[in-house]
N, C-alpha and C. Protein backbone atom coordinates (compact mmCIF):
# COMPACT_ATOMS: atom_id res chain seq x y z
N UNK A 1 -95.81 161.94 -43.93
CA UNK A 1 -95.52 162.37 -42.58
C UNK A 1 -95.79 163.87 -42.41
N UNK A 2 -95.64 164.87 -43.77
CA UNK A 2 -95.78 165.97 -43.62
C UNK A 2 -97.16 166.51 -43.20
N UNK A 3 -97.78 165.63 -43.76
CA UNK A 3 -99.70 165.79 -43.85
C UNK A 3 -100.10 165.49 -42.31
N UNK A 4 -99.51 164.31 -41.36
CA UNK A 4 -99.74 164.56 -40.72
C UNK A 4 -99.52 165.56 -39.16
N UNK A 5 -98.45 165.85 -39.56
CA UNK A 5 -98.34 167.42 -38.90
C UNK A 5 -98.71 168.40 -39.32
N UNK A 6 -99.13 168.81 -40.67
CA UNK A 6 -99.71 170.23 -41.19
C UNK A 6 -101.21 170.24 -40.52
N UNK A 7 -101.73 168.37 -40.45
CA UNK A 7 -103.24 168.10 -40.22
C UNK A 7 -103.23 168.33 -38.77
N UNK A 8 -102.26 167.90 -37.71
CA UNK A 8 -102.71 168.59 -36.36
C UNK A 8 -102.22 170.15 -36.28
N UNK A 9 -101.04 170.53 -36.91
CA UNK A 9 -100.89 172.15 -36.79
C UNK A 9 -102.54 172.65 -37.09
N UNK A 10 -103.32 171.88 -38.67
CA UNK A 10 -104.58 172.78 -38.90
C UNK A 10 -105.32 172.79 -37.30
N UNK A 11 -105.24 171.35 -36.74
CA UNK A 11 -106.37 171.55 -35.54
C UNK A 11 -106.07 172.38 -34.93
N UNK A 12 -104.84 172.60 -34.43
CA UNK A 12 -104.25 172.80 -32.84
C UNK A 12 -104.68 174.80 -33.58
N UNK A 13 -104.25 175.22 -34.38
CA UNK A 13 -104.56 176.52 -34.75
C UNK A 13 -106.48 177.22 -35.12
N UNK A 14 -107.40 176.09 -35.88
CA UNK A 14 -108.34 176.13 -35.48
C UNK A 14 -109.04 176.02 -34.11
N UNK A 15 -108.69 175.18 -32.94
CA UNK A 15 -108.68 175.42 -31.90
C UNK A 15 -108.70 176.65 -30.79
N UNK A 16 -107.34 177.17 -31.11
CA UNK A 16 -107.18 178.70 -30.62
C UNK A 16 -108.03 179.60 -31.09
N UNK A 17 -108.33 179.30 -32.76
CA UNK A 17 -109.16 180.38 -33.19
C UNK A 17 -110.29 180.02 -32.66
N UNK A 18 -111.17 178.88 -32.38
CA UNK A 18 -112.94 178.52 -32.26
C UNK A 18 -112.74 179.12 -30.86
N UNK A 19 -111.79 179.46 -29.95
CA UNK A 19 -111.53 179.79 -28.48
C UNK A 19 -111.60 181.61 -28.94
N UNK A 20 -111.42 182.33 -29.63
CA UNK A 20 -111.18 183.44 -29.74
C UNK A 20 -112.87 183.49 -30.55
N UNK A 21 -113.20 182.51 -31.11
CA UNK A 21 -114.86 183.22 -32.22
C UNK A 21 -116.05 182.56 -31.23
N UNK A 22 -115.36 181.84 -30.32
CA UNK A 22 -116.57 181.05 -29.06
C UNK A 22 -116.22 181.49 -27.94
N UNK A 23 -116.04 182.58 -27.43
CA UNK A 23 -115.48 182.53 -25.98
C UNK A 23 -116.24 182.11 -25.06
N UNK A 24 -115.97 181.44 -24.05
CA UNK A 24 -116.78 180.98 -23.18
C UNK A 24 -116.11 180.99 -21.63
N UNK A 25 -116.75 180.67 -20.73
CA UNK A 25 -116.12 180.49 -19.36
C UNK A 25 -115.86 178.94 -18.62
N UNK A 26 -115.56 177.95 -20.13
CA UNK A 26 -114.96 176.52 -19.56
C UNK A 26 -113.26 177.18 -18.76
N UNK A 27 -113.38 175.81 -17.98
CA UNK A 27 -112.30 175.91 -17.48
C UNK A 27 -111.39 175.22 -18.22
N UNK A 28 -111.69 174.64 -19.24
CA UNK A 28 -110.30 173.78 -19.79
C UNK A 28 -109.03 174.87 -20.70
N UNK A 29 -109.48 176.18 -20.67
CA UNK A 29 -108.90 176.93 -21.31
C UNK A 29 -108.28 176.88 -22.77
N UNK A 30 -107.64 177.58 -23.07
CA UNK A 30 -107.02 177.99 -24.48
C UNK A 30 -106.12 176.39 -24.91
N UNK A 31 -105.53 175.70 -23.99
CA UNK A 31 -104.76 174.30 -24.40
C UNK A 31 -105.57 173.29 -24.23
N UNK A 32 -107.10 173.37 -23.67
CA UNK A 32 -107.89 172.20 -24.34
C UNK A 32 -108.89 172.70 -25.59
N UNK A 33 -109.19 173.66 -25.62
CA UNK A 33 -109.98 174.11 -27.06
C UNK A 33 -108.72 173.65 -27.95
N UNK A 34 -107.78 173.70 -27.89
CA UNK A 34 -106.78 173.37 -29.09
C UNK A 34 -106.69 171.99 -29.11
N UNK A 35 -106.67 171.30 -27.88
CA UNK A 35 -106.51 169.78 -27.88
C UNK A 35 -107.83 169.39 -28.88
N UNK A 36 -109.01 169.72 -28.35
CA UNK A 36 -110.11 169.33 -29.18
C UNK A 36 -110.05 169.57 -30.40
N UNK A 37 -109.99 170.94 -31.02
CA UNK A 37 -109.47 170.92 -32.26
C UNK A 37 -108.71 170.42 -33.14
N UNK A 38 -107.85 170.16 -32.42
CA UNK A 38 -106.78 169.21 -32.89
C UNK A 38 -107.16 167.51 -33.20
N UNK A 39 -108.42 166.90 -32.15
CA UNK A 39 -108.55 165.96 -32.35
C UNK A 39 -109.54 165.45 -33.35
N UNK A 40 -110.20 166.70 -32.84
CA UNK A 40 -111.35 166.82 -34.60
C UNK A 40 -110.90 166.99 -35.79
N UNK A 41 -109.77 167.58 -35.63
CA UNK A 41 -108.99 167.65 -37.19
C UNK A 41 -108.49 166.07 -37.83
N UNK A 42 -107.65 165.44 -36.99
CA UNK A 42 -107.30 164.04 -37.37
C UNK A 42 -108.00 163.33 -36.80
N UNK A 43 -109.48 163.07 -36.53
CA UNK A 43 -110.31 162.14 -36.93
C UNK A 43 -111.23 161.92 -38.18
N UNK A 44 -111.60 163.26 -38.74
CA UNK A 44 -111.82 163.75 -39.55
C UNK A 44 -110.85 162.87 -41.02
N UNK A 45 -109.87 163.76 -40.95
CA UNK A 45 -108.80 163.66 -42.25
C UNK A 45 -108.58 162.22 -41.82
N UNK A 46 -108.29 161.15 -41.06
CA UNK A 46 -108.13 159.70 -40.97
C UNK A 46 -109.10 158.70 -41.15
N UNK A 47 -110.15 159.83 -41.19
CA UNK A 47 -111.69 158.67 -41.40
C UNK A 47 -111.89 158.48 -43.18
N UNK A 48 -111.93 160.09 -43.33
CA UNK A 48 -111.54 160.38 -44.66
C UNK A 48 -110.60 159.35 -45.62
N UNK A 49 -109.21 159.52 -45.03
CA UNK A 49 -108.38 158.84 -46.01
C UNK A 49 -108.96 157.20 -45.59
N UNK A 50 -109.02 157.14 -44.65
CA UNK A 50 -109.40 155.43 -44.42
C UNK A 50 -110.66 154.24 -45.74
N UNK A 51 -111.64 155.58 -45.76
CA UNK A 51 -112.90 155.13 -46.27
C UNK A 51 -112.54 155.67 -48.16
N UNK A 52 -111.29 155.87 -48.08
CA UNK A 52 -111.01 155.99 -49.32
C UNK A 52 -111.79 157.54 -50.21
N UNK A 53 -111.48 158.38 -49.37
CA UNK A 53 -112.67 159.65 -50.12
C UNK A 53 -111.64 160.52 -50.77
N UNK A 54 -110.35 161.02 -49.83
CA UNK A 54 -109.20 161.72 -50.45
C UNK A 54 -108.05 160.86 -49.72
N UNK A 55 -107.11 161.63 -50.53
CA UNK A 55 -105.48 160.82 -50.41
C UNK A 55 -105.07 161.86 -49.39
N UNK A 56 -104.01 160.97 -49.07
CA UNK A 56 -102.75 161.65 -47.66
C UNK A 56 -102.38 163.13 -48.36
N UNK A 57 -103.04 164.12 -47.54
CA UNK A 57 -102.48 165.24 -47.93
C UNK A 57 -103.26 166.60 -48.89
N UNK A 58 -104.31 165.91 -49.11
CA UNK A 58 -104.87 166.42 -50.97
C UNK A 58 -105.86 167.32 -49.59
N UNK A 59 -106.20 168.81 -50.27
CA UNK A 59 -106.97 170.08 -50.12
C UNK A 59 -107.96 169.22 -49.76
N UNK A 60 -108.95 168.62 -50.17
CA UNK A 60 -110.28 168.13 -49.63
C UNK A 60 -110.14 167.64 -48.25
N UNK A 61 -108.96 166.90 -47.91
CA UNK A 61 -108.87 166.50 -46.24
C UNK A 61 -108.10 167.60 -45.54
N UNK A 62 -107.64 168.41 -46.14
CA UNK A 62 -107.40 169.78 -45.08
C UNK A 62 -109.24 170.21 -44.83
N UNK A 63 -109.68 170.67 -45.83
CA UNK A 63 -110.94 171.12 -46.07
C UNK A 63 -111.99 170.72 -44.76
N UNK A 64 -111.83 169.30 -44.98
CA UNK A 64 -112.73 167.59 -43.98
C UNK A 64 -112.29 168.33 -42.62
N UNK A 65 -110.82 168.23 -42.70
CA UNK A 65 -110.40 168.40 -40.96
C UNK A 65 -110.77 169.84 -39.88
N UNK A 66 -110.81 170.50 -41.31
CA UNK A 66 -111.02 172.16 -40.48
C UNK A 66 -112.50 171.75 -40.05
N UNK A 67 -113.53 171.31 -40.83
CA UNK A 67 -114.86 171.11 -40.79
C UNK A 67 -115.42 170.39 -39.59
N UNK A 68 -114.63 169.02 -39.23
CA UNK A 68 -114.52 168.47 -38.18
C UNK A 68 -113.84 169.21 -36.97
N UNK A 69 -112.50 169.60 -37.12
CA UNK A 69 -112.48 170.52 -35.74
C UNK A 69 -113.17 171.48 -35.32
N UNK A 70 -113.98 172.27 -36.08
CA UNK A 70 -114.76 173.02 -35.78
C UNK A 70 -116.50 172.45 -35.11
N UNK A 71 -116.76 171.12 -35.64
CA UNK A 71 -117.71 170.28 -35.15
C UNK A 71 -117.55 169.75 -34.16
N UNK A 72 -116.59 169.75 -33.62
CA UNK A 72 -115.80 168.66 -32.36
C UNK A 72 -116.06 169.72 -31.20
N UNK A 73 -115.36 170.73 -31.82
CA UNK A 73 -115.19 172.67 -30.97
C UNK A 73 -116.95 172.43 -30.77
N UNK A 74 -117.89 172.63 -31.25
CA UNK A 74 -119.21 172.90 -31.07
C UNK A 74 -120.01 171.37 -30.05
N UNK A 75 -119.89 170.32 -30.53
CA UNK A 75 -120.42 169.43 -29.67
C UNK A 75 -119.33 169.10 -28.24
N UNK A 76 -118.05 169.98 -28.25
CA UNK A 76 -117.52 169.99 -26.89
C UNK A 76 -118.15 170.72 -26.11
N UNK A 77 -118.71 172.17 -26.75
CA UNK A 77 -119.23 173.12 -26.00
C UNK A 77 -120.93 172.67 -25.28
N UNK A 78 -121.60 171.91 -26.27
CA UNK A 78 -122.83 171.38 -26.01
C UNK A 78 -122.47 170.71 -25.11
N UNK A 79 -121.95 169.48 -24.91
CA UNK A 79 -121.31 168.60 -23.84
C UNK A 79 -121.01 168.66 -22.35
N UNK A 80 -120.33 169.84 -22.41
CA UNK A 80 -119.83 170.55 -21.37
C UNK A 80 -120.59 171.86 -20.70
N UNK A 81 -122.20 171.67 -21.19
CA UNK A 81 -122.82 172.25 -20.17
C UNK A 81 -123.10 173.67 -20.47
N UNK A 82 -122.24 174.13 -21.51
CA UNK A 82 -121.65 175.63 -21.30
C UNK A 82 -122.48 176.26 -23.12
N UNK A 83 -122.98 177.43 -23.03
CA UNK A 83 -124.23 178.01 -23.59
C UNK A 83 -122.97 178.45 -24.84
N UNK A 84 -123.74 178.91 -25.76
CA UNK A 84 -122.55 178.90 -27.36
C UNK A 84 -123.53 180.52 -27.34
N UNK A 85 -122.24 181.35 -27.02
CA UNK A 85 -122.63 182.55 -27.65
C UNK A 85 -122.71 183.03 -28.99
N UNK A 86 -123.85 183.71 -29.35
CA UNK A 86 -123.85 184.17 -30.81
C UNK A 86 -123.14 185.15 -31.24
């Protein structure tokens, strides 16, 4: 149970940060960059543990989830129209 709150705290905090290293002019603001992050984090770490790659909790699916929220953060921005500053 712990894993899965440390695994959305990782999103919901990668989130804020990909909003502070991507700034952009979406309107969904600072509480949907975190929502997304957040959701990229535990799809990530649940696909992971599902397909049997790491266990509930273990560094490699923190690792998976940051990787995915940050992928989720980037094909939201493609998605939504809106240009990815360098």
């Amino acid at each position: 149970m712990v894993s899965v709150f440390s695994t959305a705290l990782l999103g919901a905090v990668l989130g804020f940060l990909g909003r502070g290293i991507m700034p952009s002019g979406d309107k969904g603001g600072v509480i949907t960059t975190a929502c997304v992050g957040l959701c990229g984090a535990s799809m990530t770490a649940s696909l992971g543990w599902l397909m049997d790659f790491w266990g509930i909790g273990s560094m490699t699916g923190y690792g998976a989830a940051a990787a995915g929220a940050v992928v989720l953060l980037i094909v939201y921005r493609i998605f939504s129209g809106l240009e990815i500053e360098a």
